[in-house]
C-alpha atoms as a PDB file:
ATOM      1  CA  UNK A   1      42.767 -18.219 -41.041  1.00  0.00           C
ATOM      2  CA  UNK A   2      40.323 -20.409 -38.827  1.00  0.00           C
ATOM      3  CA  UNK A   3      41.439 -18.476 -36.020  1.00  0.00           C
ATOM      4  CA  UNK A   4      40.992 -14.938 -37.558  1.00  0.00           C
ATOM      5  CA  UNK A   5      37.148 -16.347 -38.292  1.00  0.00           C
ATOM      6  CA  UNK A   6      36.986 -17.841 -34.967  1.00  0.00           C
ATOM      7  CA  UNK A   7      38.203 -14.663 -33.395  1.00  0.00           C
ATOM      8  CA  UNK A   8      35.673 -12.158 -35.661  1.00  0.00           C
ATOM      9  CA  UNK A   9      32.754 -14.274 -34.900  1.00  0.00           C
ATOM     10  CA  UNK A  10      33.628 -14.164 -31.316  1.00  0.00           C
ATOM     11  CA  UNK A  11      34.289 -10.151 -31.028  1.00  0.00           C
ATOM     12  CA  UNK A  12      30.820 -10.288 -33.223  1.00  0.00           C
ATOM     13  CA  UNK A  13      29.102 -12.161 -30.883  1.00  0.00           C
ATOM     14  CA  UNK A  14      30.671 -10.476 -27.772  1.00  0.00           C
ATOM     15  CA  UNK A  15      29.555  -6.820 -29.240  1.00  0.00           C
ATOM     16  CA  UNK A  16      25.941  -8.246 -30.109  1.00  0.00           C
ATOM     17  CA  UNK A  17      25.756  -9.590 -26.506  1.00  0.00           C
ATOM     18  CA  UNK A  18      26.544  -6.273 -24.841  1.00  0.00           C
ATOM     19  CA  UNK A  19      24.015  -4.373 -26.898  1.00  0.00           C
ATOM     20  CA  UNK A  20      21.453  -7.576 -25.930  1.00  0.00           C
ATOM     21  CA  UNK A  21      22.372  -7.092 -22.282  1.00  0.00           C
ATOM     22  CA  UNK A  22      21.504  -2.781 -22.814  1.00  0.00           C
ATOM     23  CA  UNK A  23      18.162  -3.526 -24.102  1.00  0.00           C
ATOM     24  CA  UNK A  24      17.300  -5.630 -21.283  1.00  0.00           C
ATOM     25  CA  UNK A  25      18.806  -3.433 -18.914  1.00  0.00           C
ATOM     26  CA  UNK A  26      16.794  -0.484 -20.097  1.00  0.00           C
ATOM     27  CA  UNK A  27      13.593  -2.869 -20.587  1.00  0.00           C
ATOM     28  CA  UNK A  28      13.967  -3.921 -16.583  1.00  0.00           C
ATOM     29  CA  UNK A  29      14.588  -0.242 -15.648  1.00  0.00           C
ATOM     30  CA  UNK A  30      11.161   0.669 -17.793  1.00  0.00           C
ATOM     31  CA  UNK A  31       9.080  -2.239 -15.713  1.00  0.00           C
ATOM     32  CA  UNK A  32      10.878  -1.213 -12.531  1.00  0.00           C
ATOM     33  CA  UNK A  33       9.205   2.016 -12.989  1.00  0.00           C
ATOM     34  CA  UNK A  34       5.860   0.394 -13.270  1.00  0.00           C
ATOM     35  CA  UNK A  35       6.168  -2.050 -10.555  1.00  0.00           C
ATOM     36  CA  UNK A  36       8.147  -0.163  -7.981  1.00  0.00           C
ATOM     37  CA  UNK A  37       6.706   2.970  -8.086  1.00  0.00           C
ATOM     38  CA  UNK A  38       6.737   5.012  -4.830  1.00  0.00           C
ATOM     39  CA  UNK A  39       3.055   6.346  -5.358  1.00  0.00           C
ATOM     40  CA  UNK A  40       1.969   3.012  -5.337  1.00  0.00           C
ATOM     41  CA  UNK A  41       4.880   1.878  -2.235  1.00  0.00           C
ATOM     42  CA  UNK A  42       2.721   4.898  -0.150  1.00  0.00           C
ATOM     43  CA  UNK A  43      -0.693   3.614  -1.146  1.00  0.00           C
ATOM     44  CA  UNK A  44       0.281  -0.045   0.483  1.00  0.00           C
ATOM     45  CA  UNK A  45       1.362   1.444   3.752  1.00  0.00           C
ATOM     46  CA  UNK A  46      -1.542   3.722   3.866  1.00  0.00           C
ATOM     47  CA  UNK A  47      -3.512   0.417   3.216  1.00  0.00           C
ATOM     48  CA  UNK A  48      -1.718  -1.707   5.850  1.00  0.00           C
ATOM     49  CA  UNK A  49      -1.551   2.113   8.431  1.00  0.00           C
ATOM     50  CA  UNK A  50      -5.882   2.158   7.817  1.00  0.00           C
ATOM     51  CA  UNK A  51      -6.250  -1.924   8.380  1.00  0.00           C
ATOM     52  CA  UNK A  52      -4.694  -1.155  11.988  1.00  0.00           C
ATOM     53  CA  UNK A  53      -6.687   1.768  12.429  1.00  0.00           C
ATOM     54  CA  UNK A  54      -9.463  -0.499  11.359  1.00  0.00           C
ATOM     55  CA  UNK A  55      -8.535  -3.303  14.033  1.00  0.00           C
ATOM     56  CA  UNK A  56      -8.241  -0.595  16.996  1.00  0.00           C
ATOM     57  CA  UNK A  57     -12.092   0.896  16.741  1.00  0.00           C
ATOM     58  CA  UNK A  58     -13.360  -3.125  16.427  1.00  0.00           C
ATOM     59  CA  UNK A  59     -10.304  -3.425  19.557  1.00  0.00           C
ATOM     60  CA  UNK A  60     -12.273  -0.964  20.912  1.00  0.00           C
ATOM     61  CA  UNK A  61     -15.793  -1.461  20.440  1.00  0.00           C
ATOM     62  CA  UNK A  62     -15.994  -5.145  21.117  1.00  0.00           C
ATOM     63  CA  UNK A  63     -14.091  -4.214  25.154  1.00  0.00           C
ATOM     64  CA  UNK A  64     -16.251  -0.921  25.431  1.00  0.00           C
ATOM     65  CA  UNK A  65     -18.498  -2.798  27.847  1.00  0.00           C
ATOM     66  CA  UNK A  66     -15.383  -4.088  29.918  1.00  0.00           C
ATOM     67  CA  UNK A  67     -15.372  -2.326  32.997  1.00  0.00           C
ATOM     68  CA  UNK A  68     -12.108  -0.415  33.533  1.00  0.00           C
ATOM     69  CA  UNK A  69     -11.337  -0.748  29.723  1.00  0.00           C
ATOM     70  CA  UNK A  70      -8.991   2.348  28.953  1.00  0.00           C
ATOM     71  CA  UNK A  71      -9.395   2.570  24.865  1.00  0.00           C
ATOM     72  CA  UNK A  72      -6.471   2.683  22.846  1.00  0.00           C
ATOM     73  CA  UNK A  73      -6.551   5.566  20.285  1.00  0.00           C
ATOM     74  CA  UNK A  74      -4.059   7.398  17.662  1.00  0.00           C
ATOM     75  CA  UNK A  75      -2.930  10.513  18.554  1.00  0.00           C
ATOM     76  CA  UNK A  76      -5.683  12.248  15.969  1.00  0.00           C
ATOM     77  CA  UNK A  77      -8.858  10.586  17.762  1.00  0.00           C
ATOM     78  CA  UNK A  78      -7.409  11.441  20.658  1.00  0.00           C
ATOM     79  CA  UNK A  79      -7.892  15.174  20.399  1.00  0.00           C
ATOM     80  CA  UNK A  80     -10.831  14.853  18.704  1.00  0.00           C
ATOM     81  CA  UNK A  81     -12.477  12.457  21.384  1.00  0.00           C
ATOM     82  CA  UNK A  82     -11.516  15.277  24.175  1.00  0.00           C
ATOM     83  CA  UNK A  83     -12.833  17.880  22.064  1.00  0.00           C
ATOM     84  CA  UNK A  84     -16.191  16.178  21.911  1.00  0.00           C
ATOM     85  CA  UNK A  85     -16.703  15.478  25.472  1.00  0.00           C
ATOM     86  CA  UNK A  86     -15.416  18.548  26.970  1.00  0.00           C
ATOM     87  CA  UNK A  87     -15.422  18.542  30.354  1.00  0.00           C
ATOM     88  CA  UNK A  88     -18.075  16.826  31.503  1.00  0.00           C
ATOM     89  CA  UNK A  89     -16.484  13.500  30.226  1.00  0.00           C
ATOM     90  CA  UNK A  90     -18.172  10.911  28.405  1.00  0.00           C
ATOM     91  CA  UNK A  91     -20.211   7.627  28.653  1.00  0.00           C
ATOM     92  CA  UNK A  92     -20.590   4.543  26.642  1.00  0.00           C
ATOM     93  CA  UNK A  93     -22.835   5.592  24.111  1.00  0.00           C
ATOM     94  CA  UNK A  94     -20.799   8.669  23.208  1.00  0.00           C
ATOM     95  CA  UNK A  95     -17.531   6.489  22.918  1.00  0.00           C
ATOM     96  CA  UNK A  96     -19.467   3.879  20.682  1.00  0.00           C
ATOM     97  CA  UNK A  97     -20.937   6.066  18.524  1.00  0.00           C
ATOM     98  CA  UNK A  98     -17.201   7.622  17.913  1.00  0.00           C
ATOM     99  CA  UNK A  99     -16.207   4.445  17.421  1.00  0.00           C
ATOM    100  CA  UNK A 100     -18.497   3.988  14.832  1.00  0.00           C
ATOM    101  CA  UNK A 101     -18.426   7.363  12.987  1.00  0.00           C
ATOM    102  CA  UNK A 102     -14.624   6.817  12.912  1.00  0.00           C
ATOM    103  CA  UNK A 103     -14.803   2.991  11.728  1.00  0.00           C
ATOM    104  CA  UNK A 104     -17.038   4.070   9.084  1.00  0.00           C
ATOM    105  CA  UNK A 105     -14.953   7.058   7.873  1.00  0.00           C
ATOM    106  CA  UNK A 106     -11.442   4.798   8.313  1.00  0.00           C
ATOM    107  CA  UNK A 107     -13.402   2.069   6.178  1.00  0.00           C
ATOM    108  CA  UNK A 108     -14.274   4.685   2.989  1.00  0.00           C
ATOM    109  CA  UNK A 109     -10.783   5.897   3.245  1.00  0.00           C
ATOM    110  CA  UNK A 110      -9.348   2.032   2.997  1.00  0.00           C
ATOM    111  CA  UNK A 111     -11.904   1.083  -0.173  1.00  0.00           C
ATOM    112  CA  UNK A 112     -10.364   3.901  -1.536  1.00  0.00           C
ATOM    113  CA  UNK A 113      -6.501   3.052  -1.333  1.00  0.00           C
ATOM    114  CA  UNK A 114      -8.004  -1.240  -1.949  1.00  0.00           C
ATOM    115  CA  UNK A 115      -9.720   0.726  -5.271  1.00  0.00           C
ATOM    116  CA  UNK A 116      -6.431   2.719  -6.406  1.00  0.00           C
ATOM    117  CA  UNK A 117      -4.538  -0.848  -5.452  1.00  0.00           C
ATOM    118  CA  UNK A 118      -6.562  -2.950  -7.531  1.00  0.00           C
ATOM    119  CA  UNK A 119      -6.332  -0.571 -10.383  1.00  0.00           C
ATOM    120  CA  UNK A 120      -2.776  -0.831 -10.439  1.00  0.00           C
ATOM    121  CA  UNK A 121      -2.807  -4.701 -10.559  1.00  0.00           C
ATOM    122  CA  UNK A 122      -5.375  -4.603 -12.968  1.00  0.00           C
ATOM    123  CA  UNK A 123      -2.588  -2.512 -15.367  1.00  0.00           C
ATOM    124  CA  UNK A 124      -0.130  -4.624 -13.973  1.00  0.00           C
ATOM    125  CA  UNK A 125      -1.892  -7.857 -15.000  1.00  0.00           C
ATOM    126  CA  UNK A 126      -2.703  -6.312 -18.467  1.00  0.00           C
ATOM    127  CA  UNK A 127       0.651  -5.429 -19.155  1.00  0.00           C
ATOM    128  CA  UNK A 128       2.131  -9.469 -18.162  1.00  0.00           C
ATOM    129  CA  UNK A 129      -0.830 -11.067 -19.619  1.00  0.00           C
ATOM    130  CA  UNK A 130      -0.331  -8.696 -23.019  1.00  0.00           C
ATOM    131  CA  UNK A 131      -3.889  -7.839 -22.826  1.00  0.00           C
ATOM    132  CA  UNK A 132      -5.110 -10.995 -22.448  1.00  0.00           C
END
């Protein structure tokens, strides 16, 4: 008879475990979603892509006086840097003040991903904390 009890309470206990281990299964796969998500994986490496972008126009700008300095652009400036000059080429001042437009429009686009980035941990820490 012990053993009958012995066995009931363990089947019991086995069952109540599985449908323990289900809730936290589905409870993981609900936070996954939150923490993981890929709108939020393609906001960090458009955070860490402008942050290099960000590097090469101070690269640039602090050698621009360097003589023989060849600037290293992306592809994008590139085109748009040839556009500009045309022809006739292009001194200093022209390359420092694309520099600078550039730097300044790369740096609004990168407080905009830090912004959506922060908002996210923000919720995040909301969520952990319970609102505290």
């Amino acid at each position: 008879m012990r053993t009958l009890a012995a066995t009931l309470i363990s089947i019991a206990l086995l069952a109540y475990s599985a449908v323990v281990v289900q809730a936290q299964n589905a409870d993981t796969a609900a936070l996954e979603s939150i923490f993981y998500n890929t709108k939020y994986t393609s906001v960090q490496e458009g955070i860490r892509a402008l942050s290099k972008k960000q590097a090469l126009y101070a690269y640039n700008i602090a050698n621009l006086t360097v003589p023989n300095f060849k600037p290293v652009l992306p592809k994008e400036d590139q085109v748009m840097l040839q556009e500009l000059a045309g022809k006739t080429g292009y001194t200093q001042e022209v390359l420092l003040e694309f520099y600078m437009t550039r730097m300044t429009e790369n740096s609004k686009r990168l407080n905009a991903y830090l912004t959506i980035w922060k908002s996210k941990n923000d919720a995040l820490k909301r969520i952990v904390t319970m609102g505290k």
